[in-house]
C-alpha atoms as a PDB file:
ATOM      1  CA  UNK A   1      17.563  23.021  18.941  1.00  0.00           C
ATOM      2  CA  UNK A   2      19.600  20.022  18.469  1.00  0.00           C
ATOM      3  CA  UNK A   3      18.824  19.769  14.686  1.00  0.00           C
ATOM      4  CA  UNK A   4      20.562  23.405  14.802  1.00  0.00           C
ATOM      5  CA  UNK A   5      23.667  21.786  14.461  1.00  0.00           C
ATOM      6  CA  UNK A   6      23.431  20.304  11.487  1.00  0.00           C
ATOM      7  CA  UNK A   7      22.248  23.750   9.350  1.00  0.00           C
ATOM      8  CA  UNK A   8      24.410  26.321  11.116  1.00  0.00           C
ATOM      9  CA  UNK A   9      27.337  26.790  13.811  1.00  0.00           C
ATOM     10  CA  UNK A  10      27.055  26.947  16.685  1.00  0.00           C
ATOM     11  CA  UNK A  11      29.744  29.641  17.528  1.00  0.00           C
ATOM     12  CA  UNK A  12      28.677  32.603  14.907  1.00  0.00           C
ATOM     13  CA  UNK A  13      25.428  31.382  13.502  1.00  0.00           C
ATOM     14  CA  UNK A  14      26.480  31.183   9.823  1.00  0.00           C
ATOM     15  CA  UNK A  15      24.787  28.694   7.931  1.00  0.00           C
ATOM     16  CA  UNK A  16      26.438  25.967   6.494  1.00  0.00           C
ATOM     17  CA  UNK A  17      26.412  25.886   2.560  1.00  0.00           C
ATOM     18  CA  UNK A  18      28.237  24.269  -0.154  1.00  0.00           C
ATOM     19  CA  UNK A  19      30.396  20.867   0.500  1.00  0.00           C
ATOM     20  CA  UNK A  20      30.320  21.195   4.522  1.00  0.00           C
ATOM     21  CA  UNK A  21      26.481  21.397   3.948  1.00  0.00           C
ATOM     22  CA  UNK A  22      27.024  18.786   1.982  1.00  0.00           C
ATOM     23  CA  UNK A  23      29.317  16.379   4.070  1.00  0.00           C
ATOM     24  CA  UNK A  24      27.201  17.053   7.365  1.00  0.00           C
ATOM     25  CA  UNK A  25      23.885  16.102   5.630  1.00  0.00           C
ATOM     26  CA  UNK A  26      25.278  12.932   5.072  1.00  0.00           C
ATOM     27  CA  UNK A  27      26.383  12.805   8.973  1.00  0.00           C
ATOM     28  CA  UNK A  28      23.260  13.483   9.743  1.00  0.00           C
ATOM     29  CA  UNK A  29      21.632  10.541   7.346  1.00  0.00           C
ATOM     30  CA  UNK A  30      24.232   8.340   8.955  1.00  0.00           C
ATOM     31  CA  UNK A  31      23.286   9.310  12.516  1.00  0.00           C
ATOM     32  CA  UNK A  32      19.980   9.063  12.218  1.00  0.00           C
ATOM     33  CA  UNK A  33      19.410   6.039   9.833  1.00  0.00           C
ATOM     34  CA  UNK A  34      20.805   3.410  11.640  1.00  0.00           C
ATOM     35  CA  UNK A  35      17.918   3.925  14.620  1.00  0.00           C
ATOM     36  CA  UNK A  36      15.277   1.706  13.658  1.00  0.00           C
ATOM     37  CA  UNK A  37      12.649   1.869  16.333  1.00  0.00           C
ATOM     38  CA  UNK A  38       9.663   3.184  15.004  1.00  0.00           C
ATOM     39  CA  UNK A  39       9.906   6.328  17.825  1.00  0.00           C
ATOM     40  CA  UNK A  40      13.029   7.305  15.708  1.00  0.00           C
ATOM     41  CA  UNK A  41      10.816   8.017  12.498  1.00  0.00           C
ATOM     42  CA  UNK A  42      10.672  11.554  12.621  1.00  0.00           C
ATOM     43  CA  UNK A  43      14.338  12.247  12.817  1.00  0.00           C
ATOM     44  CA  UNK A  44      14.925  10.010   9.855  1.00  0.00           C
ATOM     45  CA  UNK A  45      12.710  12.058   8.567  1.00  0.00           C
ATOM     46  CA  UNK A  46      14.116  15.095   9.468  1.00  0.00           C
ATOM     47  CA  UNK A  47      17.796  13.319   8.555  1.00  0.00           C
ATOM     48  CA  UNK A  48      16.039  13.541   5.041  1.00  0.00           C
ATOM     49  CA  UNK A  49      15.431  17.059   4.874  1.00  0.00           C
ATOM     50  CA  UNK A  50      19.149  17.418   5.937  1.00  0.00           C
ATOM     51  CA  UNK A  51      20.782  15.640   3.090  1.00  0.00           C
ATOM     52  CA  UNK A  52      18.845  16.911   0.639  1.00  0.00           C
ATOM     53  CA  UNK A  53      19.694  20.179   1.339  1.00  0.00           C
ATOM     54  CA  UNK A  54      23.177  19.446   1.625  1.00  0.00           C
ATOM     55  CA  UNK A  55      23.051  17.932  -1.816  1.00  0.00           C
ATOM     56  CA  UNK A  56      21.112  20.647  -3.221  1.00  0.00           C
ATOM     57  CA  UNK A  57      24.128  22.647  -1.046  1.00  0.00           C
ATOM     58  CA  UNK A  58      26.591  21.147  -3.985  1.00  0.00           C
ATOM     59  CA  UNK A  59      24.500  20.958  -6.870  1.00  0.00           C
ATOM     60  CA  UNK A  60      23.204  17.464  -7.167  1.00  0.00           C
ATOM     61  CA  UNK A  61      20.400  18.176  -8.124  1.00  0.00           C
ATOM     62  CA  UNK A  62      19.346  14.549  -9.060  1.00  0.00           C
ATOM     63  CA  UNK A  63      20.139  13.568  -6.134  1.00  0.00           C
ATOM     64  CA  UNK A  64      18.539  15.766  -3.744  1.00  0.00           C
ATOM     65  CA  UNK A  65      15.359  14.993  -5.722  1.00  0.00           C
ATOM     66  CA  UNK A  66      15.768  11.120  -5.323  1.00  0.00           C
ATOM     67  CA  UNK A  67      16.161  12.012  -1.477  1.00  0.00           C
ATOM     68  CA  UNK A  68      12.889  14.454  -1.158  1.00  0.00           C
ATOM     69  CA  UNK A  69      10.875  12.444  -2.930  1.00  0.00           C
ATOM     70  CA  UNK A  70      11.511   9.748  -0.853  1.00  0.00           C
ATOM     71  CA  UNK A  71      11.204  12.314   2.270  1.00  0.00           C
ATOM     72  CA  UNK A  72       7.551  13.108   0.806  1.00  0.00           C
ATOM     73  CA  UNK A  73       6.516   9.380   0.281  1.00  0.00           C
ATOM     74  CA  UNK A  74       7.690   8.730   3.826  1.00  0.00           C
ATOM     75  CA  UNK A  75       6.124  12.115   5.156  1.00  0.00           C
ATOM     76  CA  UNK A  76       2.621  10.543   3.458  1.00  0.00           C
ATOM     77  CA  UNK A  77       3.231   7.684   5.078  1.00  0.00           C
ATOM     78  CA  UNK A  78       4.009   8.379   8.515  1.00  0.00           C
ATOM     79  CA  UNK A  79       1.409  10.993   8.580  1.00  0.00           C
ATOM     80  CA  UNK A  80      -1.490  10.175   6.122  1.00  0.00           C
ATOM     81  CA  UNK A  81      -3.811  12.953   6.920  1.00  0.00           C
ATOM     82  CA  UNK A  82      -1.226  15.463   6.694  1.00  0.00           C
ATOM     83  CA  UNK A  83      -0.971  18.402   3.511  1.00  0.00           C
ATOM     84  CA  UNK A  84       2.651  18.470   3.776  1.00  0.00           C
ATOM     85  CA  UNK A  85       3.320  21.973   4.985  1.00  0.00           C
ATOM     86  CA  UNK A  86       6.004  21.279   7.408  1.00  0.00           C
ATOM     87  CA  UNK A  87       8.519  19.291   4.966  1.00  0.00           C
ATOM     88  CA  UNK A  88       9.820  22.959   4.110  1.00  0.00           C
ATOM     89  CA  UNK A  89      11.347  21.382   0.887  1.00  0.00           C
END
């Protein structure tokens, strides 16, 4: 899938961790952020979920908890009968 590339590579499959977790989170956010039609919601979302796991990825913890909570609150509000499950936080 083409969120793939963001959480692993694409040549052996390892999974990105630590500051290139961290620096493609944020290429992700940046990607993804600027798209502002409302049919681009869920991969802001998903952009989210990214960068807080890249932050998490470096230990910024702070951080990646100012980022998911704002993921949740805009989870809730895109999809207000929803429980949640899929955020995988």
């Amino acid at each position: 899938s083409r969120w793939n590339r963001w959480n692993a590579c694409r040549l052996c499959g390892q999974r990105y961790h630590g500051r290139m977790q961290w620096a493609l989170g944020w290429a992700c956010w940046q990607t993804y952020t600027c798209r502002d039609a409302v049919e681009y919601n869920w991969q802001r979302l998903c952009a989210m979920g990214v960068l807080g796991r890249g932050l998490k990825g470096v230990r910024r913890m702070k951080e990646a908890l100012v980022v998911q909570e704002a993921e949740i609150a805009t989870h809730k509000l895109l999809h207000p009968n929803s429980d949640g499950h899929r955020l995988g936080l």
